[in-house]
N, C-alpha and C. Protein backbone atom coordinates (compact mmCIF):
# COMPACT_ATOMS: atom_id res chain seq x y z
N UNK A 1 115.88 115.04 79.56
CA UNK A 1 115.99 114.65 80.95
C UNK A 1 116.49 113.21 81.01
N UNK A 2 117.39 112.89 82.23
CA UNK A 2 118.14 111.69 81.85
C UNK A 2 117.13 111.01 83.46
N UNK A 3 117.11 109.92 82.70
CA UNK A 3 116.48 108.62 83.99
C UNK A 3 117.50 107.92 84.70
N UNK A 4 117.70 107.82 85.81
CA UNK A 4 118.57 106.79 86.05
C UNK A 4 117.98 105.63 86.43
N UNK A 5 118.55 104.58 85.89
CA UNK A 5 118.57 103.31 85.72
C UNK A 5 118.57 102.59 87.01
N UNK A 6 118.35 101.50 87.84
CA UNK A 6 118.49 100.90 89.02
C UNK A 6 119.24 100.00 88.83
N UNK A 7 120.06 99.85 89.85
CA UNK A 7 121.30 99.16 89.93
C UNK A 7 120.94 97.97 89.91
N UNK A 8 119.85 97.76 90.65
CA UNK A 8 119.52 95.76 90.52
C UNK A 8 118.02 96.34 91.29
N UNK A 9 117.29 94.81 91.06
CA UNK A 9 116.01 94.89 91.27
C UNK A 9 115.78 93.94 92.13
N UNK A 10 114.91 93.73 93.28
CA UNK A 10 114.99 92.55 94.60
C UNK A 10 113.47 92.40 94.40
N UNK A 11 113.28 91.42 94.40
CA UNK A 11 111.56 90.84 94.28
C UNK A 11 111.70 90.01 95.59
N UNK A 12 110.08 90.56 96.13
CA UNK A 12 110.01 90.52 97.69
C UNK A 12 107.98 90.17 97.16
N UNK A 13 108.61 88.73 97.59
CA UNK A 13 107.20 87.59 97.61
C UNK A 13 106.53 87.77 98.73
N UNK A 14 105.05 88.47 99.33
CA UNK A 14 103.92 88.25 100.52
C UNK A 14 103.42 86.90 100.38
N UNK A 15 103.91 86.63 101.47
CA UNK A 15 103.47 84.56 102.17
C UNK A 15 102.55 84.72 103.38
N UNK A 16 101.45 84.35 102.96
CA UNK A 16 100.09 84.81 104.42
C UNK A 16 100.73 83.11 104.50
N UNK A 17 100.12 82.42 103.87
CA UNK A 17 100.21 80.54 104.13
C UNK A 17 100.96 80.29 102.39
N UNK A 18 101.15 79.01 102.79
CA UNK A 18 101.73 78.10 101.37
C UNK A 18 100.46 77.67 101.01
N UNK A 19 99.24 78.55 99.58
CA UNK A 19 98.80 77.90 98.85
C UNK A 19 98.78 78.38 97.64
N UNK A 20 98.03 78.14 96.89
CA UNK A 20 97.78 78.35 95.27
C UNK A 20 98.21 79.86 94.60
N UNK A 21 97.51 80.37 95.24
CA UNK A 21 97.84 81.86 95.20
C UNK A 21 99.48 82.24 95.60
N UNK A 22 99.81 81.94 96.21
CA UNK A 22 100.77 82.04 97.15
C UNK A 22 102.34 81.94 95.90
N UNK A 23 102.07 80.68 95.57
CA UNK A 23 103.00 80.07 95.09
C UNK A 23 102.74 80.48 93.76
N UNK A 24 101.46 81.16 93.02
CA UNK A 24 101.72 81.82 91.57
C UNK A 24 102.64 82.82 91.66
N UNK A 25 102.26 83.51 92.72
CA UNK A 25 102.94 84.81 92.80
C UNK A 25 104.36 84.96 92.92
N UNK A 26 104.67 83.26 93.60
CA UNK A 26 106.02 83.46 93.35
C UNK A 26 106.89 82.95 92.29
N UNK A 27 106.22 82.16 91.57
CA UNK A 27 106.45 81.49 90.10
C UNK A 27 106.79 83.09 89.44
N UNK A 28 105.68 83.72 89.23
CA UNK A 28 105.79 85.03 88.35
C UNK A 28 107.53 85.99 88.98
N UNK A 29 107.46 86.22 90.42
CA UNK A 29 108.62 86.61 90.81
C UNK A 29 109.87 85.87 90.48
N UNK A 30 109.65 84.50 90.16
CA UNK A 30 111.31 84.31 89.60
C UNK A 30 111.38 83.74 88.02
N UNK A 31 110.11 84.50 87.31
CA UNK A 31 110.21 84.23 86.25
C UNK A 31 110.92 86.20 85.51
N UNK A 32 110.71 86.79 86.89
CA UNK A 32 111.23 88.12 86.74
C UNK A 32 112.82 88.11 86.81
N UNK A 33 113.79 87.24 87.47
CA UNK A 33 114.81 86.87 87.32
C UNK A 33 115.38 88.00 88.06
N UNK A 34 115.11 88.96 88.71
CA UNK A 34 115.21 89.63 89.98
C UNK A 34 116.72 89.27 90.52
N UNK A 35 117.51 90.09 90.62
CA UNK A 35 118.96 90.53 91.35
C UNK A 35 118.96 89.37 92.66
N UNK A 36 117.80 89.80 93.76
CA UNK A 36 118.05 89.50 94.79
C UNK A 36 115.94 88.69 94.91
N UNK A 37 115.82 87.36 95.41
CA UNK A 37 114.45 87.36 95.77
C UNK A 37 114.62 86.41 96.88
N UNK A 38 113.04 86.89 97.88
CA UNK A 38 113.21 86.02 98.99
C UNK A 38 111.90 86.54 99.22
N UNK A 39 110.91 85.52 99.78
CA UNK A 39 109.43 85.64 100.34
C UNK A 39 109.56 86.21 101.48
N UNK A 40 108.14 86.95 102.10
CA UNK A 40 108.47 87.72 103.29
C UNK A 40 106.84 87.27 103.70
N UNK A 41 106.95 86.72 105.09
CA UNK A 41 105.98 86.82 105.97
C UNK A 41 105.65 87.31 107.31
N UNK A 42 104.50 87.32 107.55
CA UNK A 42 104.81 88.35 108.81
C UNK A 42 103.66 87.12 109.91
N UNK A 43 104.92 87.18 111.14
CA UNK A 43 104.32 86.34 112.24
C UNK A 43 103.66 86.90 113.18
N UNK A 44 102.20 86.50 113.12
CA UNK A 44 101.18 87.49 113.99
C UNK A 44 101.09 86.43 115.09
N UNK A 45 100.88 85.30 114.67
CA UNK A 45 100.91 84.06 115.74
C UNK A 45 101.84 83.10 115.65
N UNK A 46 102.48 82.00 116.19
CA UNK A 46 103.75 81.31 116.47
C UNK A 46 103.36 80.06 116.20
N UNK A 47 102.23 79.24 116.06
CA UNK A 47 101.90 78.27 115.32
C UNK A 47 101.53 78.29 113.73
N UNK A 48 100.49 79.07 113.29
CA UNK A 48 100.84 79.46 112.05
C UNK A 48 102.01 79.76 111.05
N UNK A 49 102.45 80.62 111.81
CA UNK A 49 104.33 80.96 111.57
C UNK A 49 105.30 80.13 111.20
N UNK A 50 104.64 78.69 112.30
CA UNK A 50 105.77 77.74 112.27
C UNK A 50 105.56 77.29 111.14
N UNK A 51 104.28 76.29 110.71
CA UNK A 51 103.41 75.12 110.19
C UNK A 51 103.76 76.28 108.49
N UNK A 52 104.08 77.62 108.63
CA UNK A 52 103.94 78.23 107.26
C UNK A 52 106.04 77.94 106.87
N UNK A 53 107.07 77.93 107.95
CA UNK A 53 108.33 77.49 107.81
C UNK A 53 108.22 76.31 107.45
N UNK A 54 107.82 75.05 108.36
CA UNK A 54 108.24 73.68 107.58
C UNK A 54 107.41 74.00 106.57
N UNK A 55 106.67 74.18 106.16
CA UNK A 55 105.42 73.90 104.71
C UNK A 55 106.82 74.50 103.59
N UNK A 56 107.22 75.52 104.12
CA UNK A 56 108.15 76.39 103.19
C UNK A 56 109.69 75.13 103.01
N UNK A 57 110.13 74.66 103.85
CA UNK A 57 111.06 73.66 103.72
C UNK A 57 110.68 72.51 103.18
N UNK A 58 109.88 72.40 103.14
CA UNK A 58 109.20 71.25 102.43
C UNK A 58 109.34 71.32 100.51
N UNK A 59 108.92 72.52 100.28
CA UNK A 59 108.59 72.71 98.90
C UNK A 59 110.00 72.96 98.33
N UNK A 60 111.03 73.00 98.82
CA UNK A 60 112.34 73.48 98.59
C UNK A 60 112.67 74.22 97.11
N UNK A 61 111.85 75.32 97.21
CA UNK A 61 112.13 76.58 96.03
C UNK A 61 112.84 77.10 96.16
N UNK A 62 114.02 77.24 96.88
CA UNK A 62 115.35 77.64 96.06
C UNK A 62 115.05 79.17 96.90
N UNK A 63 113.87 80.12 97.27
CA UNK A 63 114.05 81.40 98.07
C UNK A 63 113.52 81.55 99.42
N UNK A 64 114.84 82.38 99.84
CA UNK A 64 114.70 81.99 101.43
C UNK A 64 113.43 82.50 102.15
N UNK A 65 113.03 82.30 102.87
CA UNK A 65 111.82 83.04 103.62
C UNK A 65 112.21 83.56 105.00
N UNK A 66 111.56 85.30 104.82
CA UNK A 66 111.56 85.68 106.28
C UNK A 66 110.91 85.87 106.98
N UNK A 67 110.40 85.82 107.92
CA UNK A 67 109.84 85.96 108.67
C UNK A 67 109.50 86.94 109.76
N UNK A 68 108.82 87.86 109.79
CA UNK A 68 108.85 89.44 110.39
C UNK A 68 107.60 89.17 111.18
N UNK A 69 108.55 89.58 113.01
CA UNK A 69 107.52 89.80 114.12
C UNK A 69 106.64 90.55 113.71
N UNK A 70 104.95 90.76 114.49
CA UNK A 70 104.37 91.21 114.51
C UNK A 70 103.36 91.22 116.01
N UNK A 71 104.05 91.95 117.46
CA UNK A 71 103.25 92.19 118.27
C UNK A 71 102.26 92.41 118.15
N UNK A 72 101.96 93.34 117.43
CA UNK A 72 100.22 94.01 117.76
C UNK A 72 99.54 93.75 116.58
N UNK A 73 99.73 92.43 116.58
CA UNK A 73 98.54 91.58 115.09
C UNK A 73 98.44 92.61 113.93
N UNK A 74 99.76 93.40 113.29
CA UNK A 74 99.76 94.45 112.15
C UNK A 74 100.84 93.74 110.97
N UNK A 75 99.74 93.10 109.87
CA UNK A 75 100.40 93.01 109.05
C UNK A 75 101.19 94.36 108.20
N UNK A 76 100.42 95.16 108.18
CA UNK A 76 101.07 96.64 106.99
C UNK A 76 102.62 97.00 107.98
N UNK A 77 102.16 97.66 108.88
CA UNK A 77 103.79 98.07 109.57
C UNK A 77 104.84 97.39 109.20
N UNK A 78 104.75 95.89 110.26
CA UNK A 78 106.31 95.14 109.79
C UNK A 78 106.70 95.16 108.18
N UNK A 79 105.84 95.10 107.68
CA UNK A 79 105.85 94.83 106.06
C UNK A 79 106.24 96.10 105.64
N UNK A 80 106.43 97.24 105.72
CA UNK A 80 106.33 98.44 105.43
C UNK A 80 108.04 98.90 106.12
N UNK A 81 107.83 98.65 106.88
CA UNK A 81 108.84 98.72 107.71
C UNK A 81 110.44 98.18 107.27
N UNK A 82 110.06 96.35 106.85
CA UNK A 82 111.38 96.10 106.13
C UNK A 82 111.16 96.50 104.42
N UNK A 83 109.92 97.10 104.14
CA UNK A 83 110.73 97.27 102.48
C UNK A 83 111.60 98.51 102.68
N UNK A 84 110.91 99.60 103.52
CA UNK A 84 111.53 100.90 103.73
C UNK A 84 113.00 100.73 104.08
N UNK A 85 113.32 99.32 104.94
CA UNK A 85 115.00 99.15 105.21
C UNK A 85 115.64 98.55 104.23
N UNK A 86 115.17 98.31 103.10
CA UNK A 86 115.67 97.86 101.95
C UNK A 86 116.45 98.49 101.09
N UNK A 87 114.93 99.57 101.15
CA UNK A 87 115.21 100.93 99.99
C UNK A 87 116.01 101.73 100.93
N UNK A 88 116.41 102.26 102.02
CA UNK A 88 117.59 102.83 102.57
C UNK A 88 118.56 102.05 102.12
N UNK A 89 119.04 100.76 102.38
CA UNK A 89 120.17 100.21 102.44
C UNK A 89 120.77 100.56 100.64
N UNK A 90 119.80 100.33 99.88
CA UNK A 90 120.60 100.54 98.80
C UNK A 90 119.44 101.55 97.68
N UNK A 91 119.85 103.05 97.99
CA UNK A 91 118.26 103.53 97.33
C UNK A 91 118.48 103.38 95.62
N UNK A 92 119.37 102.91 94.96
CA UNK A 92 118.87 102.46 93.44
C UNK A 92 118.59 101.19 93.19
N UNK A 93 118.33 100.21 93.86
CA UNK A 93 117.62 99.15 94.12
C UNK A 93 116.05 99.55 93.90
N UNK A 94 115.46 98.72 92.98
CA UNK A 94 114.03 98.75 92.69
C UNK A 94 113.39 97.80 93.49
N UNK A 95 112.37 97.76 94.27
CA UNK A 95 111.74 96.76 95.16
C UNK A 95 110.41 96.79 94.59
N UNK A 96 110.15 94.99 94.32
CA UNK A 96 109.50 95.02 93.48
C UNK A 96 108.51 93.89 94.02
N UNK A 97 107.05 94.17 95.51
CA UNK A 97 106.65 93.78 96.29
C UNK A 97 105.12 92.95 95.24
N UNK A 98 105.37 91.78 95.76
CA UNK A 98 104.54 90.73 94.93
C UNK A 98 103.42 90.43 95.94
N UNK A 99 102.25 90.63 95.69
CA UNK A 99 101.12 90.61 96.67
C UNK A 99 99.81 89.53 96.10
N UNK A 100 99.50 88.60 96.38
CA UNK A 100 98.46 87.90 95.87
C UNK A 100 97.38 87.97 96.03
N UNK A 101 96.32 88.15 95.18
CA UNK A 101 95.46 89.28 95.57
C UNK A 101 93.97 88.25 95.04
N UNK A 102 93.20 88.35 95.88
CA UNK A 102 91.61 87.46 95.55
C UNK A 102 90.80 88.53 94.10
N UNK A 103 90.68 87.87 93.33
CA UNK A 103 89.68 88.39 92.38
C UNK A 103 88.56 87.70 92.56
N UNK A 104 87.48 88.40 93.01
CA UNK A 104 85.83 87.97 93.40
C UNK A 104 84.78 87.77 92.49
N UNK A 105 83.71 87.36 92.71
CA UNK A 105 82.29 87.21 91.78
C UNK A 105 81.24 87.87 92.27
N UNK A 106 81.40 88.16 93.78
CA UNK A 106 80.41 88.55 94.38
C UNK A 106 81.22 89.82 95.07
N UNK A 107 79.46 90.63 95.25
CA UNK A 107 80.48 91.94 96.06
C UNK A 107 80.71 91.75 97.77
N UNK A 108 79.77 90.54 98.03
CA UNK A 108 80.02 90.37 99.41
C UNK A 108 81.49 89.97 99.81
N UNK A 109 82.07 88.94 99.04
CA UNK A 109 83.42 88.88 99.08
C UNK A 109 84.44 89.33 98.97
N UNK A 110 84.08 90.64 98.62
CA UNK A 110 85.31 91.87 98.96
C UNK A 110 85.56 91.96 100.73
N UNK A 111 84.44 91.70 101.60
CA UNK A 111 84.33 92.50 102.77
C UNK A 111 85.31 91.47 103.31
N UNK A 112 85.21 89.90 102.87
CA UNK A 112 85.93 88.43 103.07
C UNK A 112 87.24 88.33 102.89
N UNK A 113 87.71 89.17 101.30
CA UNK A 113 89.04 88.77 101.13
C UNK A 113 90.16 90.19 100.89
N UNK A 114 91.56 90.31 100.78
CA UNK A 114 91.94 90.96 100.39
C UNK A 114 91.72 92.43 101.40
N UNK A 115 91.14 92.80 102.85
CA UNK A 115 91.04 93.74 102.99
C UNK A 115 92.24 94.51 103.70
N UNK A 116 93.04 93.48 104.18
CA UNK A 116 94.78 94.26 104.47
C UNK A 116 95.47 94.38 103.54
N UNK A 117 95.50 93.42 102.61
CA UNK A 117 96.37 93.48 101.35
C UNK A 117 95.95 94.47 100.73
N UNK A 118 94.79 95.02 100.36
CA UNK A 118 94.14 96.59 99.68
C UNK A 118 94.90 97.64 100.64
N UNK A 119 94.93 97.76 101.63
CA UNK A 119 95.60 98.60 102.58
C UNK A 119 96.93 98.90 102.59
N UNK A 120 97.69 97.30 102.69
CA UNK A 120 99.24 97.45 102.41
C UNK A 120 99.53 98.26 101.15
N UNK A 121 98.85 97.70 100.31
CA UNK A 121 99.39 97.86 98.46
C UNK A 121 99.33 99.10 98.34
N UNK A 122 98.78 99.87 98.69
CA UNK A 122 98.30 101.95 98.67
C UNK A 122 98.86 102.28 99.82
N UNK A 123 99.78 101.64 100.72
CA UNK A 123 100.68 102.72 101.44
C UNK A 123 102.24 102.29 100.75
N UNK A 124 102.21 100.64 100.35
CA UNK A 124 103.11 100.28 99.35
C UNK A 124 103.53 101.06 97.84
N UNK A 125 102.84 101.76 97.51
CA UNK A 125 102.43 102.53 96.51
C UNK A 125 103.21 103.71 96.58
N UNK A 126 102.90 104.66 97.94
CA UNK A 126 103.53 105.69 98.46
C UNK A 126 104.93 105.84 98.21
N UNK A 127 106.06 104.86 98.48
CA UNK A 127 107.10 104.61 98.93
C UNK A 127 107.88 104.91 97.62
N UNK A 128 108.81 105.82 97.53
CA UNK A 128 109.98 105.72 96.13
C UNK A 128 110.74 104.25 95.87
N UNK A 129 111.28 104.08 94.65
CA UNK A 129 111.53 103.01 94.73
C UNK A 129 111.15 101.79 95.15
N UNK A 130 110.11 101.73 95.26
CA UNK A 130 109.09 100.35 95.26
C UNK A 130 107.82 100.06 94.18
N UNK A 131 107.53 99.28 93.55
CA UNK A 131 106.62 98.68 92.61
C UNK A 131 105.75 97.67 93.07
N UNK A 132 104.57 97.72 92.52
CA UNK A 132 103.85 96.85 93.31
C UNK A 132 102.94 96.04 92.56
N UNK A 133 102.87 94.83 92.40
CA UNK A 133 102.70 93.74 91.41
C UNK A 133 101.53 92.79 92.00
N UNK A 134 100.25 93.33 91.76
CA UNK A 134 99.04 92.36 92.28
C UNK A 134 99.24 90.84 91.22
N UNK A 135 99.06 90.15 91.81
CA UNK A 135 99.25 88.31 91.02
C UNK A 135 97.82 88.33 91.49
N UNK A 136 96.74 88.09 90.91
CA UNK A 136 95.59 87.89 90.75
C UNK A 136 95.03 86.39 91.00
N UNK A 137 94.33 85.97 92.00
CA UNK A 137 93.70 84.68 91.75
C UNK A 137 92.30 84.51 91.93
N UNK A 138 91.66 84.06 90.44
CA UNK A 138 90.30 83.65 90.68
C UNK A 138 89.76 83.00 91.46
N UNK A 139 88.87 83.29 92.19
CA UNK A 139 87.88 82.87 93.42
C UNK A 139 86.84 81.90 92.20
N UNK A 140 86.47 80.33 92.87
CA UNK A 140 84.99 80.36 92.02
C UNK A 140 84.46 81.05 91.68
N UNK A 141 83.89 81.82 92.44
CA UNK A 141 82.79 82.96 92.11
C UNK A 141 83.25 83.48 90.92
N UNK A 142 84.58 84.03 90.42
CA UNK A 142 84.72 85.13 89.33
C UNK A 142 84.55 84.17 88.02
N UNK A 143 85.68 82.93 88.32
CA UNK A 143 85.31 82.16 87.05
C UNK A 143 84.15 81.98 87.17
N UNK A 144 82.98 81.89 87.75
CA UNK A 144 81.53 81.53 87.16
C UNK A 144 80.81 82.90 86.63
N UNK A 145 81.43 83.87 87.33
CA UNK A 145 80.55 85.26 86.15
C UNK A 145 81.70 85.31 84.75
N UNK A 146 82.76 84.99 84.86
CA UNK A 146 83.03 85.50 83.22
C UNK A 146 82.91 84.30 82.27
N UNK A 147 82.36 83.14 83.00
CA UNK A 147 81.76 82.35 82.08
C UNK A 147 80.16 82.54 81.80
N UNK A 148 79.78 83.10 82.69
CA UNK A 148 78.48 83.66 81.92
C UNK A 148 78.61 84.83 81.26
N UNK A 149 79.38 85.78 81.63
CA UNK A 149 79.62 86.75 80.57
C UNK A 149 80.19 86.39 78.86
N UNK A 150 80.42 85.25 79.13
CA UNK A 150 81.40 84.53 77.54
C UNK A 150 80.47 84.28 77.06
N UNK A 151 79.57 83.71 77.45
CA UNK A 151 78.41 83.07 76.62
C UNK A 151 77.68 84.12 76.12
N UNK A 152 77.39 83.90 74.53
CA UNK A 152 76.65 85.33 73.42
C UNK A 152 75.31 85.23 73.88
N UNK A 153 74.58 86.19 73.98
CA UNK A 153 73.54 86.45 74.33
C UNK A 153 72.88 86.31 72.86
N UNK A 154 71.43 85.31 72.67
CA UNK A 154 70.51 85.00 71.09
C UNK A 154 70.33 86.24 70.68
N UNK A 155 70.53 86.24 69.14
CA UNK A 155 70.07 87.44 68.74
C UNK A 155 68.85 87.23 67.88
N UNK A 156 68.09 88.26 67.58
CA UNK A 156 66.89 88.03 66.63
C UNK A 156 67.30 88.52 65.02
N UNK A 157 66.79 87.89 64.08
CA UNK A 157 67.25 88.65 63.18
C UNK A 157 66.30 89.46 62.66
N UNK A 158 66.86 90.41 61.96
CA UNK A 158 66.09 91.60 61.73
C UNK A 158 65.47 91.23 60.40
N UNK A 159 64.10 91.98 60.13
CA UNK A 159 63.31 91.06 59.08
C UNK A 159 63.62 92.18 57.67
């Protein structure tokens, strides 16, 4: 059985705000060296929106940012919406959606972080021709359990 190959690959960076997380995820996306890349955010409100453009002109990384309305405060749709016009426009194009994703310590902080981005990523999932690339960032909380998990537990010795 023969595979076909994708003509080029477009890495498509999720920008909630410009921070830590934010900007690994897109380090990793242009360390992928990707055909076509450009961050994608979605404007639920028009001050945020803005303050997230200059922040973005400011850092002058070289990929453009877009910016996708959002009437009815829905991040998944618009987002869903332009990868799906992507993958029409050119369907052997691989879209290759970069999502930054909270890794926790506690289970209460699941309910806190990550609960649209869990949502997007599994209808993101669905879609042919799209890939979906969690960039992981430790919360305090996690670095303080796998540093107690590092540490060897005393052993006794056996007589």
């Amino acid at each position: 059985m023969e595979v076909a190959l994708p003509s080029s690959t477009r890495g498509v960076v999720l920008i909630a705000q410009l921070h830590r997380p934010a900007l690994r995820a897109l380090a990793y996306a242009k360390a992928a060296r990707h055909s076509t890349l450009e961050a994608v955010g979605v404007q639920i409100e028009r001050e945020p929106a803005a303050k997230l453009q200059q922040d973005w002109g400011r850092i002058d990384s070289g990929v453009p940012l877009v910016l996708l309305d959002s009437p009815y405060r829905d991040l998944v749709g618009p987002v869903m919406e332009y990868v799906t016009t992507i993958h029409r426009s050119n369907p052997r194009e691989v879209v290759v959606v970069y999502v930054p994703e909270y890794i926790v310590g506690r289970w209460w902080e699941r309910f806190l972080h990550n609960r649209s981005t869990t949502k997007l990523r599994q209808q993101l999932l669905g879609l042919k021709g799209v890939v979906v690339a969690a960039v992981p960032w430790h919360l305090e909380s996690a670095r303080e359990d796998a540093v107690t998990e590092e540490v060897p537990e005393p052993h006794e010795e056996l007589p």
